[in-house]
PDB file of N, CA and C in Angstrom:
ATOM      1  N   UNK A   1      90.837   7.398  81.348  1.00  0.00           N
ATOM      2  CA  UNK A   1      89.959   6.436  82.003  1.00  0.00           C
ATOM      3  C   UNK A   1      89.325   5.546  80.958  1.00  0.00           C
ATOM      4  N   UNK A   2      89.511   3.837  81.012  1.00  0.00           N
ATOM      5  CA  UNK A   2      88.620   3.312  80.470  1.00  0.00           C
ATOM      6  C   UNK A   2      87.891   2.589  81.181  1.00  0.00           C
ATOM      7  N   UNK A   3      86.309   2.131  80.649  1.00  0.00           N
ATOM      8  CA  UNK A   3      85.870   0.988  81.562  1.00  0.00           C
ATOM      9  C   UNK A   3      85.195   0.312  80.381  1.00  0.00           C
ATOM     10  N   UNK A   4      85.426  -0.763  80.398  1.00  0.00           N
ATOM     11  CA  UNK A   4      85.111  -2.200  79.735  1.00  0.00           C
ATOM     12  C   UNK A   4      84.426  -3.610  80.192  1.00  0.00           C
ATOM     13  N   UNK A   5      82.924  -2.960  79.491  1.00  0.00           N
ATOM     14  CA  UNK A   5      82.219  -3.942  80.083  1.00  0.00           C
ATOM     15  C   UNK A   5      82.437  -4.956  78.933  1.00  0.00           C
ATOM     16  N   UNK A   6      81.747  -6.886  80.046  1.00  0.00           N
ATOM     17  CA  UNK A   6      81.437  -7.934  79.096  1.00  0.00           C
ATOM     18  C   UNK A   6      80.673  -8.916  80.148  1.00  0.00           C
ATOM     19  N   UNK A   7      80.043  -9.819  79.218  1.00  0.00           N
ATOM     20  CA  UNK A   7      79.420 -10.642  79.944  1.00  0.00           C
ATOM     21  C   UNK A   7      77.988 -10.505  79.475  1.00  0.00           C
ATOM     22  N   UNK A   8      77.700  -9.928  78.979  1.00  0.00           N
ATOM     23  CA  UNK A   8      75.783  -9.906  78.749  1.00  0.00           C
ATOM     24  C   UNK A   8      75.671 -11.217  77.504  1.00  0.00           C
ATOM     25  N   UNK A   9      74.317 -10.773  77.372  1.00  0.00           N
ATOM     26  CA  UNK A   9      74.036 -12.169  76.326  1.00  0.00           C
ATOM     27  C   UNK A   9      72.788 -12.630  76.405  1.00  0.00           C
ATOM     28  N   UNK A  10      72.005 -13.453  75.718  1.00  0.00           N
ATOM     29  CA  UNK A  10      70.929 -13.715  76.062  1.00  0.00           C
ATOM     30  C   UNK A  10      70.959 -15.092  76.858  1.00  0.00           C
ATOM     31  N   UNK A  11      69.590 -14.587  77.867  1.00  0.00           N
ATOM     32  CA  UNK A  11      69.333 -16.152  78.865  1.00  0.00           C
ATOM     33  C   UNK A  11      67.930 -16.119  78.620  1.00  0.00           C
ATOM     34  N   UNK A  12      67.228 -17.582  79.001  1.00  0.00           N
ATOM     35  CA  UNK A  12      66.145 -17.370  79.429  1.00  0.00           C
ATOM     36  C   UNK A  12      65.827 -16.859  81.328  1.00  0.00           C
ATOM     37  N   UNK A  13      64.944 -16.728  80.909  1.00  0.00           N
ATOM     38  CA  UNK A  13      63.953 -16.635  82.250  1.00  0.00           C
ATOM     39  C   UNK A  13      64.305 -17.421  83.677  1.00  0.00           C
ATOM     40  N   UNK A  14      64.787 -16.791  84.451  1.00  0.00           N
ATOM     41  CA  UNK A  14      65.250 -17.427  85.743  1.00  0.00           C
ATOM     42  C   UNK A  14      66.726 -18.260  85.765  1.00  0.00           C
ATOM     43  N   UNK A  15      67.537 -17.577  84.132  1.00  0.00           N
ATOM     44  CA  UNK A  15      69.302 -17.845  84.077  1.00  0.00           C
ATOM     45  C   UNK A  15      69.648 -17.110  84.902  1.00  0.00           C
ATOM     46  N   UNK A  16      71.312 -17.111  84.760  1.00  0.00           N
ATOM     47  CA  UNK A  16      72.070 -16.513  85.490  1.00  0.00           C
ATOM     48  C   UNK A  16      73.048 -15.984  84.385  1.00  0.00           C
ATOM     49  N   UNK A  17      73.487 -14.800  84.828  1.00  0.00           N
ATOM     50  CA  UNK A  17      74.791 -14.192  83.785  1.00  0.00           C
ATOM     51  C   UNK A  17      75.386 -13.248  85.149  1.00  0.00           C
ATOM     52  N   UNK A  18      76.780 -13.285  84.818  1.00  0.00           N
ATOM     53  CA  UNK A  18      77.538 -12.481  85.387  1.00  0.00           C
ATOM     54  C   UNK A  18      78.165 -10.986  84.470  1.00  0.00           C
ATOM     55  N   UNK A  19      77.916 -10.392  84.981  1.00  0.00           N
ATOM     56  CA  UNK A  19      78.746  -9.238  83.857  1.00  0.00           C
ATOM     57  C   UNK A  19      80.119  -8.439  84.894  1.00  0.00           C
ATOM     58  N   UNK A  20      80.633  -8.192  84.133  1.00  0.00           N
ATOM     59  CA  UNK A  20      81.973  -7.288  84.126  1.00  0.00           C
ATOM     60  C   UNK A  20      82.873  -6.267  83.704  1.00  0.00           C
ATOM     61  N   UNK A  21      83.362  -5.624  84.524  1.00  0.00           N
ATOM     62  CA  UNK A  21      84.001  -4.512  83.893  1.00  0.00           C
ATOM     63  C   UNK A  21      85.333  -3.896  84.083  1.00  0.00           C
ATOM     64  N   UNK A  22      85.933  -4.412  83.164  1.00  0.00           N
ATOM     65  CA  UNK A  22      87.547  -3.597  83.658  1.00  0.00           C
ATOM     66  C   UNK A  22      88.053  -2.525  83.662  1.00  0.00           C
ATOM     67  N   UNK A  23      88.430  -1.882  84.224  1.00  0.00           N
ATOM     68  CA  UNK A  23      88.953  -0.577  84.560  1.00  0.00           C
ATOM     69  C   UNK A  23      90.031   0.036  84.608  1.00  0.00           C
ATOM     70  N   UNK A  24      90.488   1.184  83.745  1.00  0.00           N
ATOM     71  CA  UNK A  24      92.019   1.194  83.864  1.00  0.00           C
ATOM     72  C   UNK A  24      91.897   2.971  83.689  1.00  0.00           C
ATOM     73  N   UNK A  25      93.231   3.275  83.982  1.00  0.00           N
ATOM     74  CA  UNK A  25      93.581   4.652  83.942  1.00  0.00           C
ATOM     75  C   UNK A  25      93.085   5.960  85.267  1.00  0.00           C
ATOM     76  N   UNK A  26      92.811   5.531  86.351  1.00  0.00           N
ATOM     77  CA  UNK A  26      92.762   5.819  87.713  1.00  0.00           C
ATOM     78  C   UNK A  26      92.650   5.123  88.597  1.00  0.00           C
ATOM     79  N   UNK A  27      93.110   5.148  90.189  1.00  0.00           N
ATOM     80  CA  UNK A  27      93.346   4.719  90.902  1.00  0.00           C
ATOM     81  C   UNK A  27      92.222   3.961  91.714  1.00  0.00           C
ATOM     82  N   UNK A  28      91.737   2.471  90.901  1.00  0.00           N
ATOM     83  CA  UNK A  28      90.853   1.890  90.717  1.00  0.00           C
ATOM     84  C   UNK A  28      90.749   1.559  92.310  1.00  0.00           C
ATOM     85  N   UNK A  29      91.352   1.383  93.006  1.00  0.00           N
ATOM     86  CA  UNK A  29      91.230   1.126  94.731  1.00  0.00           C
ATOM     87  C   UNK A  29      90.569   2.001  95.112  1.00  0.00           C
ATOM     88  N   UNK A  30      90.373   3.576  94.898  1.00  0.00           N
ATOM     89  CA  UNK A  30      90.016   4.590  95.642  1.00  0.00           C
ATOM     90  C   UNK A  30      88.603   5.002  95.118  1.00  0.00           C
ATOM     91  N   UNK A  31      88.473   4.456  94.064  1.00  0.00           N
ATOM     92  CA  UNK A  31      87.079   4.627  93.510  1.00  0.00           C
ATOM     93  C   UNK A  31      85.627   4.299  93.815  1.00  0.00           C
ATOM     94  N   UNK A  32      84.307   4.575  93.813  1.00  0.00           N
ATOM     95  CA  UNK A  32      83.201   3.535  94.042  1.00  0.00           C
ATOM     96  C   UNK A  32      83.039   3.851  92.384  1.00  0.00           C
ATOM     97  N   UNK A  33      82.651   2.524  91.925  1.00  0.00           N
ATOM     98  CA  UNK A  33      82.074   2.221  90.809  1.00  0.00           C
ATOM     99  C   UNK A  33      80.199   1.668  91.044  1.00  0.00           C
ATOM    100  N   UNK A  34      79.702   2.227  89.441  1.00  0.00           N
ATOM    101  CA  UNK A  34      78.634   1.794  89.842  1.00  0.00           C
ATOM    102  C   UNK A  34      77.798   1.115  88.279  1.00  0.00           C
ATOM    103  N   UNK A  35      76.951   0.201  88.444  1.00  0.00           N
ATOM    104  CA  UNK A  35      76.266  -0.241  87.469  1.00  0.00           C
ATOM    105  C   UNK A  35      74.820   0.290  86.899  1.00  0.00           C
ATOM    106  N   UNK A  36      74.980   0.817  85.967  1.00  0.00           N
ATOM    107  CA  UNK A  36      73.569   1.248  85.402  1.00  0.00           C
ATOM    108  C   UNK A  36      72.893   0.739  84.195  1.00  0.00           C
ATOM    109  N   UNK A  37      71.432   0.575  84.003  1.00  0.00           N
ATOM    110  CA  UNK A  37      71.038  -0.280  82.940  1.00  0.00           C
ATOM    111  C   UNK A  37      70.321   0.678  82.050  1.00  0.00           C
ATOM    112  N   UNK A  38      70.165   0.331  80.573  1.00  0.00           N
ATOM    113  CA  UNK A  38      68.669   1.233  79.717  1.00  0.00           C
ATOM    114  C   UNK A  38      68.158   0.257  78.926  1.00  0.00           C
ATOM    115  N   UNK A  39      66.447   0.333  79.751  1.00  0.00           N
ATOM    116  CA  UNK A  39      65.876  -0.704  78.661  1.00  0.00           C
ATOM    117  C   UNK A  39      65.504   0.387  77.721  1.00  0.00           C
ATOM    118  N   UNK A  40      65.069  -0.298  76.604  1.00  0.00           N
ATOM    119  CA  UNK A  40      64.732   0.534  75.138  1.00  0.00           C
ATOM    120  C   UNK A  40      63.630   0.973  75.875  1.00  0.00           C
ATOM    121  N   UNK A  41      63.578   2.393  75.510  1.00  0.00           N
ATOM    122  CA  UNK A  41      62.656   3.550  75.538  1.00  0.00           C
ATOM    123  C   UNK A  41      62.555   3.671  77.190  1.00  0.00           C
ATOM    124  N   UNK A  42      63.358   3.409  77.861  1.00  0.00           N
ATOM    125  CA  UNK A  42      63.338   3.762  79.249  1.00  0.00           C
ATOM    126  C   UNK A  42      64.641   4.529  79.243  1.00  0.00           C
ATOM    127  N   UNK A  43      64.380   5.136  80.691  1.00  0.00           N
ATOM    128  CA  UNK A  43      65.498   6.172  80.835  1.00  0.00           C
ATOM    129  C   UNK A  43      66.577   5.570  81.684  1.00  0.00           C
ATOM    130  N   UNK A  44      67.799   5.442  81.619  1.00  0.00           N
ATOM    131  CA  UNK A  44      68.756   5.233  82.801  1.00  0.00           C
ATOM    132  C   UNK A  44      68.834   4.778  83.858  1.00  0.00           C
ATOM    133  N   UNK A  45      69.132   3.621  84.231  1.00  0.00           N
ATOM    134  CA  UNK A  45      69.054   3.689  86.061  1.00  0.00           C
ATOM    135  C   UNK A  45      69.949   3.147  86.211  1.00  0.00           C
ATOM    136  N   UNK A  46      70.075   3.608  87.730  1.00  0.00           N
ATOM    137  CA  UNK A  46      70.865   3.096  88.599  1.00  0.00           C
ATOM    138  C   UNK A  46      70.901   1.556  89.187  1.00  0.00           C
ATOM    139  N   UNK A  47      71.264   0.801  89.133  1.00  0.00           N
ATOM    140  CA  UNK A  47      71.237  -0.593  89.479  1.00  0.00           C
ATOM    141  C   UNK A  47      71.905  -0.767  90.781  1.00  0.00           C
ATOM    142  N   UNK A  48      73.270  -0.718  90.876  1.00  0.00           N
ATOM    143  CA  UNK A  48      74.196  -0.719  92.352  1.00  0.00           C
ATOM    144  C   UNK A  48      75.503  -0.069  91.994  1.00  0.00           C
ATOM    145  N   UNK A  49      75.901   0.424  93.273  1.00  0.00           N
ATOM    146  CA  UNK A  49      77.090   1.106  93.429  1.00  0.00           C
ATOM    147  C   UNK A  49      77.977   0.136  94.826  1.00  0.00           C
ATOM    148  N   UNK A  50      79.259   0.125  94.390  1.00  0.00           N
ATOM    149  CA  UNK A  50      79.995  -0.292  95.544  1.00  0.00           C
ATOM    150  C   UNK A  50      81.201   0.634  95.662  1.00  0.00           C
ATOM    151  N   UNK A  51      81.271   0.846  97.067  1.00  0.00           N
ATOM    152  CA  UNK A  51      82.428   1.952  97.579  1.00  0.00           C
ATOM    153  C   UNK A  51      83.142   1.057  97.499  1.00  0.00           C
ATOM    154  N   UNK A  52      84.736   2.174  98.134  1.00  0.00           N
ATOM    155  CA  UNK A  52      85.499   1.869  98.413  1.00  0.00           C
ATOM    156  C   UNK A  52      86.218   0.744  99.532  1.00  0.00           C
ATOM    157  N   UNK A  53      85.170   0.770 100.247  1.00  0.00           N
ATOM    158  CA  UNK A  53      85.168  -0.279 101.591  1.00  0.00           C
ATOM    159  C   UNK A  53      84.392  -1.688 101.345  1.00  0.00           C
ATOM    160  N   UNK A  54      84.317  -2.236 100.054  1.00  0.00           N
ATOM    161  CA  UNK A  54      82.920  -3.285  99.231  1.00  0.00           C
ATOM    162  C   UNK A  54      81.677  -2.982  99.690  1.00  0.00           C
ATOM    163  N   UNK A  55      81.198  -1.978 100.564  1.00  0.00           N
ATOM    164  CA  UNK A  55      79.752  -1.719 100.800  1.00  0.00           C
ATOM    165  C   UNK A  55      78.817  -1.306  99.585  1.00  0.00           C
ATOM    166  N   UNK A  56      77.895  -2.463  99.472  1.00  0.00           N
ATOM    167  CA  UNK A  56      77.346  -2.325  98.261  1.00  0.00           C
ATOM    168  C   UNK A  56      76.113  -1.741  98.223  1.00  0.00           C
ATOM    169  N   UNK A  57      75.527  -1.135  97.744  1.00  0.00           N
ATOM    170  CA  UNK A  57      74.082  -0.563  97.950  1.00  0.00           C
ATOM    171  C   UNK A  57      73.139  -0.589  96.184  1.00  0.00           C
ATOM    172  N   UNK A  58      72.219  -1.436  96.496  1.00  0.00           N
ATOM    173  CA  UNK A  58      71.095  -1.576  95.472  1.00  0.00           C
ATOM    174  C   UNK A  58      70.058  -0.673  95.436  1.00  0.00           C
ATOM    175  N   UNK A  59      69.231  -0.631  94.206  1.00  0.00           N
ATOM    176  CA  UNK A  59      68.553   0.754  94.180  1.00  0.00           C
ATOM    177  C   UNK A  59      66.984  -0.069  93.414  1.00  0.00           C
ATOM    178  N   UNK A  60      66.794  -0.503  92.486  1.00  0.00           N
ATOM    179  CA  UNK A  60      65.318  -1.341  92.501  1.00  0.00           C
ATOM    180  C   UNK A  60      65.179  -2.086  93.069  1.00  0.00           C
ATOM    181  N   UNK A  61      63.884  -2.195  93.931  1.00  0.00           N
ATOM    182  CA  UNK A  61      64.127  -3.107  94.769  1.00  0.00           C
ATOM    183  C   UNK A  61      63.805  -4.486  93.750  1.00  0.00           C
ATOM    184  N   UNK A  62      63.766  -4.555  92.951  1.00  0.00           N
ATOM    185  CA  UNK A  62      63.434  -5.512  91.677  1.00  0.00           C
ATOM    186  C   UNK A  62      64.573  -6.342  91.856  1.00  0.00           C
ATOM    187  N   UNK A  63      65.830  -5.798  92.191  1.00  0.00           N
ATOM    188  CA  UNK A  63      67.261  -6.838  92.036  1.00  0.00           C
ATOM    189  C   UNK A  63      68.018  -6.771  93.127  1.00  0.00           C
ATOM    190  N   UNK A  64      67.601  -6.419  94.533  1.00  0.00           N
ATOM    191  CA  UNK A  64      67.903  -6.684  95.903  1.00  0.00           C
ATOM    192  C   UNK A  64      68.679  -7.894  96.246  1.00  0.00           C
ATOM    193  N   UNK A  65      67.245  -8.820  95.825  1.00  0.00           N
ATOM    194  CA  UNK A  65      67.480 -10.546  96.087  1.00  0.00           C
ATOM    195  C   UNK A  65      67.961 -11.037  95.248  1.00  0.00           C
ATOM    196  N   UNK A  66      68.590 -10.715  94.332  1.00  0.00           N
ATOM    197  CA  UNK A  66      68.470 -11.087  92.626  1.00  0.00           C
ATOM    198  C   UNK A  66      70.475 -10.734  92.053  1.00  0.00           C
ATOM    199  N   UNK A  67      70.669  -9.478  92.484  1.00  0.00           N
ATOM    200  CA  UNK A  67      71.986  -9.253  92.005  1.00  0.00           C
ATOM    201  C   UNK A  67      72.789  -8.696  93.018  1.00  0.00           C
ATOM    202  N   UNK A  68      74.223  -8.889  92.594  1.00  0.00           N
ATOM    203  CA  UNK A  68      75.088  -9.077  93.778  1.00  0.00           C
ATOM    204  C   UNK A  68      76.398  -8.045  93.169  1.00  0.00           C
ATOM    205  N   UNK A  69      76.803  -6.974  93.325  1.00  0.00           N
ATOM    206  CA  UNK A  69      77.946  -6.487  92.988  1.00  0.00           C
ATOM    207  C   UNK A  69      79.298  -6.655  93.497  1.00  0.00           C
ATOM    208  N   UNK A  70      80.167  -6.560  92.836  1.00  0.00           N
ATOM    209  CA  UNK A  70      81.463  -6.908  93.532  1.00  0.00           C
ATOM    210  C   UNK A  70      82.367  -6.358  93.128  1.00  0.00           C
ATOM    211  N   UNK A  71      83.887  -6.421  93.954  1.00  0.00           N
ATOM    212  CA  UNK A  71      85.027  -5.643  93.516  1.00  0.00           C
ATOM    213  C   UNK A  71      86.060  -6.667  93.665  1.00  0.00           C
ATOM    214  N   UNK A  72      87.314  -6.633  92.647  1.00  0.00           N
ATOM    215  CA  UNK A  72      88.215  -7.484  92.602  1.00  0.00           C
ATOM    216  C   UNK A  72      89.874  -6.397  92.609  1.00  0.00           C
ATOM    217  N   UNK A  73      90.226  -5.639  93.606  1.00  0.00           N
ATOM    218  CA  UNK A  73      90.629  -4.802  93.587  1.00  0.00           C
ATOM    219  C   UNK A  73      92.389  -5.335  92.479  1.00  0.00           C
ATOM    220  N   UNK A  74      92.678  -6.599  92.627  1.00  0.00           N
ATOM    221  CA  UNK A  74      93.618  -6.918  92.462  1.00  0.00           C
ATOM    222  C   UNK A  74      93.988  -7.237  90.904  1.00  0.00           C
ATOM    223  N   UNK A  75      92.795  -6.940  90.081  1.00  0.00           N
ATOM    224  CA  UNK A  75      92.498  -6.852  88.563  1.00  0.00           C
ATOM    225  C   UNK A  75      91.731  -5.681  88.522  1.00  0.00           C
ATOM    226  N   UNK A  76      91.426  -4.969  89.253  1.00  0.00           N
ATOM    227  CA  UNK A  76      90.881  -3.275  88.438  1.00  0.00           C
ATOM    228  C   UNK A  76      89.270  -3.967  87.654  1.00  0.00           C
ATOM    229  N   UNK A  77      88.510  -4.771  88.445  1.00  0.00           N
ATOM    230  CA  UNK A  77      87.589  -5.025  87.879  1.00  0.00           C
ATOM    231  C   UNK A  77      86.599  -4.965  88.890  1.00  0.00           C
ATOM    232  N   UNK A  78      85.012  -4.422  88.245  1.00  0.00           N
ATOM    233  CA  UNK A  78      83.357  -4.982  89.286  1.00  0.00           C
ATOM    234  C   UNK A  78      83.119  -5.705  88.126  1.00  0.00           C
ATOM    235  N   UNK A  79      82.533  -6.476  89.387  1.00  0.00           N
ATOM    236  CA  UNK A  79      81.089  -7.609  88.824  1.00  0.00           C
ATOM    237  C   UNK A  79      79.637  -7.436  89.161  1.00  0.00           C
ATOM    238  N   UNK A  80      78.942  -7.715  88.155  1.00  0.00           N
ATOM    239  CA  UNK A  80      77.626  -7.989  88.481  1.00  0.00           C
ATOM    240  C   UNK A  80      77.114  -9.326  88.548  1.00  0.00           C
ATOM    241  N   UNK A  81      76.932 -10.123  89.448  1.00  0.00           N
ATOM    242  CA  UNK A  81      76.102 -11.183  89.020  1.00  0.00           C
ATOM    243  C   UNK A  81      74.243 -11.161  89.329  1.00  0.00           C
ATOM    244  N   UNK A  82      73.900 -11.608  88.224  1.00  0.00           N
ATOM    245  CA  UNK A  82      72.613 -11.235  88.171  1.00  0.00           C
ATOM    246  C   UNK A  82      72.258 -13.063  88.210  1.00  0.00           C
ATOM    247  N   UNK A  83      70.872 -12.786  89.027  1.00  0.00           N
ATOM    248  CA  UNK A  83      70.602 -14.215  89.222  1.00  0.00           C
ATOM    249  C   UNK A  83      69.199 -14.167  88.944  1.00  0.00           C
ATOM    250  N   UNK A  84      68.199 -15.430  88.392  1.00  0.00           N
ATOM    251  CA  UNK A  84      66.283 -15.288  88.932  1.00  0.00           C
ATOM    252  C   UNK A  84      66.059 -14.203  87.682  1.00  0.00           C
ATOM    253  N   UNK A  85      67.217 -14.147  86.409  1.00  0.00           N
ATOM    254  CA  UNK A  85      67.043 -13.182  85.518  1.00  0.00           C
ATOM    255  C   UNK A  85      65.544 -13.068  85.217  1.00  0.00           C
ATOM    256  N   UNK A  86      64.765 -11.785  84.883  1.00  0.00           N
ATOM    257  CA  UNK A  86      63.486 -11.704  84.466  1.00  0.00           C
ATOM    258  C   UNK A  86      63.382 -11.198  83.283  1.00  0.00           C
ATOM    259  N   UNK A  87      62.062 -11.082  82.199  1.00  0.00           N
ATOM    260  CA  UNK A  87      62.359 -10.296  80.980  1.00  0.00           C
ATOM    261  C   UNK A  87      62.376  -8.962  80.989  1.00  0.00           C
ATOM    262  N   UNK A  88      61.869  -7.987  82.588  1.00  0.00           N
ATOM    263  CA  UNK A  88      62.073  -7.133  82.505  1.00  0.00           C
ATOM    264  C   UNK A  88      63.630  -6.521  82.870  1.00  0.00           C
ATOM    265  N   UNK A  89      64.414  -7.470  83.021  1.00  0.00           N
ATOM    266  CA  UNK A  89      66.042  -7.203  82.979  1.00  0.00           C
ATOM    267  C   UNK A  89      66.274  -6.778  82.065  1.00  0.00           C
ATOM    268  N   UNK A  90      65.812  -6.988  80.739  1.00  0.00           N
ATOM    269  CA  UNK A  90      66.435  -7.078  79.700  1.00  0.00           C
ATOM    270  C   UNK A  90      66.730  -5.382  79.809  1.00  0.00           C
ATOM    271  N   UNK A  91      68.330  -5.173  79.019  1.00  0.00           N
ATOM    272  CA  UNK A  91      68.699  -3.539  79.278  1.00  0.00           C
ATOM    273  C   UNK A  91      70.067  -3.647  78.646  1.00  0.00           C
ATOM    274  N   UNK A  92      70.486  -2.510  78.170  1.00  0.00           N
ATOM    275  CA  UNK A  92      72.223  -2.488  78.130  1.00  0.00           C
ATOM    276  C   UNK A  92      72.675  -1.899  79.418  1.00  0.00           C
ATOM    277  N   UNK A  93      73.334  -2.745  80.585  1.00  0.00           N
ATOM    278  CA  UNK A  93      74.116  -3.021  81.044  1.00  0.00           C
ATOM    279  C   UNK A  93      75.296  -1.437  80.788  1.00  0.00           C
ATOM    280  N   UNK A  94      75.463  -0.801  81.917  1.00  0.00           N
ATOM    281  CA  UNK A  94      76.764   0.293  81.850  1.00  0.00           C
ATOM    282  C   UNK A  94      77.549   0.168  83.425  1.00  0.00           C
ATOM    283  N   UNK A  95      79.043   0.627  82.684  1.00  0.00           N
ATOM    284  CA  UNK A  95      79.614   0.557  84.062  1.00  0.00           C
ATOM    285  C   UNK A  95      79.761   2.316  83.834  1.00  0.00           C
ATOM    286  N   UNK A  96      79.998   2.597  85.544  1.00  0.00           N
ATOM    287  CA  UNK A  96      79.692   3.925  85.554  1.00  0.00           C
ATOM    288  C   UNK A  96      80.917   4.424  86.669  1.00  0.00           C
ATOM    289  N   UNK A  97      81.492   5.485  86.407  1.00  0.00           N
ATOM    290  CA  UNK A  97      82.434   6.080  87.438  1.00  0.00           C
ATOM    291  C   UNK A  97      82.510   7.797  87.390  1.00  0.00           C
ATOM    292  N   UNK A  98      82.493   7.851  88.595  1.00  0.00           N
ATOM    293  CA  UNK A  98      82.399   9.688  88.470  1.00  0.00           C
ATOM    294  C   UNK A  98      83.824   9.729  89.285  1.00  0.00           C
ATOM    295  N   UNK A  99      84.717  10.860  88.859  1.00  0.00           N
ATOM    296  CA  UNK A  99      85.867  10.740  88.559  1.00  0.00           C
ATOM    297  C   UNK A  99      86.518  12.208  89.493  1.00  0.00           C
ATOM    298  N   UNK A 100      86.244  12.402  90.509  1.00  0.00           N
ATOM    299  CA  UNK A 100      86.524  14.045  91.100  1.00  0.00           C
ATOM    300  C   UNK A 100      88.116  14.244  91.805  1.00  0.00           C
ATOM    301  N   UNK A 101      88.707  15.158  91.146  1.00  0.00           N
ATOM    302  CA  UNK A 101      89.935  15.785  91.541  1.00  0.00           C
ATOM    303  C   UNK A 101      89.665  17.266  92.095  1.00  0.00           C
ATOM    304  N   UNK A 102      90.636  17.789  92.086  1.00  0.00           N
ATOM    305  CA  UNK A 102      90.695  19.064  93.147  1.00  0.00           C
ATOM    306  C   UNK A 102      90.443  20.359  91.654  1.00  0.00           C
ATOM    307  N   UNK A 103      90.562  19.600  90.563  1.00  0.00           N
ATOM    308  CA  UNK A 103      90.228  20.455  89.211  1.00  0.00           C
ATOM    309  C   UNK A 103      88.852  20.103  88.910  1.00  0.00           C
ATOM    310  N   UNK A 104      88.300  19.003  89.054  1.00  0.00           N
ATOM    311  CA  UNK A 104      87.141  18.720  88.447  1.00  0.00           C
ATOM    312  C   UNK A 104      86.447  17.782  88.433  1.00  0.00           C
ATOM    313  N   UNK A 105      85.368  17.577  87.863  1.00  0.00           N
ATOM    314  CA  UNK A 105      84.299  15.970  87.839  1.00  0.00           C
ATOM    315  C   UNK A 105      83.958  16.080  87.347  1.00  0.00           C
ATOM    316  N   UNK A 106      84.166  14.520  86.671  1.00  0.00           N
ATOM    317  CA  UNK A 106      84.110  14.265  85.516  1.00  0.00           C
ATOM    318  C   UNK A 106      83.071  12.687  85.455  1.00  0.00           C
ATOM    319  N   UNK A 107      82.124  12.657  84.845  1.00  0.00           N
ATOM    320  CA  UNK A 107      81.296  11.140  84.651  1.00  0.00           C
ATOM    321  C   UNK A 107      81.886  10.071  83.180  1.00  0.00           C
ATOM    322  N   UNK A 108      82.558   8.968  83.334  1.00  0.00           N
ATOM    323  CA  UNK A 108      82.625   7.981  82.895  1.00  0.00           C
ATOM    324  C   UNK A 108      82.063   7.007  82.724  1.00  0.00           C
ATOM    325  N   UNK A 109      81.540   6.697  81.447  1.00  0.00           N
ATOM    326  CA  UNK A 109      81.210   5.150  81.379  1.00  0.00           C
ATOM    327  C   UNK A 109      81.489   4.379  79.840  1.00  0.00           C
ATOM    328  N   UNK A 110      81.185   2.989  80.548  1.00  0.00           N
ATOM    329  CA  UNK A 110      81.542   2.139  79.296  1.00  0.00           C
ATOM    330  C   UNK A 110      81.157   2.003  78.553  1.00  0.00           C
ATOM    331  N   UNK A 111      80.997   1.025  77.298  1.00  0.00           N
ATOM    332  CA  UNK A 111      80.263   1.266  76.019  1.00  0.00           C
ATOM    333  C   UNK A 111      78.920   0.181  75.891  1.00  0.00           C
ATOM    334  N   UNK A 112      78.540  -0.419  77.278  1.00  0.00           N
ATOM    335  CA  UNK A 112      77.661  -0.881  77.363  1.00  0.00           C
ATOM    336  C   UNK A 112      77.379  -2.092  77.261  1.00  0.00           C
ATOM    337  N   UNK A 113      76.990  -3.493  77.604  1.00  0.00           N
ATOM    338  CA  UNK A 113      77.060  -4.636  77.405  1.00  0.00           C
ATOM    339  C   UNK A 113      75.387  -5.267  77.163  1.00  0.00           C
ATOM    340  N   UNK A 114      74.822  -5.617  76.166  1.00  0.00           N
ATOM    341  CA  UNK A 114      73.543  -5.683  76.219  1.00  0.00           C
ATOM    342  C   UNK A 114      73.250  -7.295  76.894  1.00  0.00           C
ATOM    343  N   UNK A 115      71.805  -7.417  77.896  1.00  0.00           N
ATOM    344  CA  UNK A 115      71.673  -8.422  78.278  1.00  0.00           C
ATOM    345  C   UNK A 115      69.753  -8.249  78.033  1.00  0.00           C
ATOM    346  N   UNK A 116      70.036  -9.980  77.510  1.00  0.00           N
ATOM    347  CA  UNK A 116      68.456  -9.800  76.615  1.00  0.00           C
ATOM    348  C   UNK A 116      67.766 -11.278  77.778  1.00  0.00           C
ATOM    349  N   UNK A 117      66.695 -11.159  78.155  1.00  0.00           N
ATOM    350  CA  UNK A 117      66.217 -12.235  79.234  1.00  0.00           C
ATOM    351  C   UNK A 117      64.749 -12.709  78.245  1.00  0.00           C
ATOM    352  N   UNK A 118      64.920 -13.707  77.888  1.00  0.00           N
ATOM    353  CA  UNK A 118      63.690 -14.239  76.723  1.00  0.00           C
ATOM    354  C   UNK A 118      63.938 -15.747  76.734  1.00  0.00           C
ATOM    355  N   UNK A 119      62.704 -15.744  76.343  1.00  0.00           N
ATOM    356  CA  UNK A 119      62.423 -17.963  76.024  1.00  0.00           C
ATOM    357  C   UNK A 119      62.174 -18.108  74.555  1.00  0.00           C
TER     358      UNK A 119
END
């Protein structure tokens, strides 16, 4: 399994960045993938997950109105687009996949894409 994020970068205040992540080495159709962020000295979170069916579900309500996840089944890729960026966005960016067979589960993720929101 790999997943390969890109797209972060710095914006100011109320930019827009899209991020992305490609995915290879399981059966990227059958999967829900999900996006998680860490600001420095904060712990982990969950940002959004999208199933298998594009039903997407957000988790701060901080980026409800704000970010939009997506699936491109036909390139093995999600997107994030983040919009109304704030400085408390700022975070490294992870793509995230939990990986369960009839042997096991297993958690995957990428190597992180940092996105910095400053003037």
């Amino acid at each position: 399994v790999r997943l390969v994020e890109s797209g972060g970068g710095l914006v100011q205040p109320g930019g827009s960045l899209r991020l992305s992540c490609a995915a290879s080495g399981f059966t990227f159709s059958r999967s829900a993938l999900s996006w998680y962020r860490q600001a420095p000295g904060k712990e982990r979170e969950l940002v959004a997950t999208i199933n298998t069916k594009d039903v997407a579900t957000y988790y701060p309500d901080s980026v409800k109105d704000r970010f939009t996840i997506s699936r491109d089944n036909s390139v093995n890729t999600i997107y994030l687009q983040m919009n109304n960026l704030q400085p408390e966005d700022t975070a490294v960016y992870y793509c995230y996949l939990r990986r369960t067979t009839i042997f096991s589960t297993n958690d995957y993720w990428g190597q992180g894409t940092q996105v910095t929101v400053s003037s």
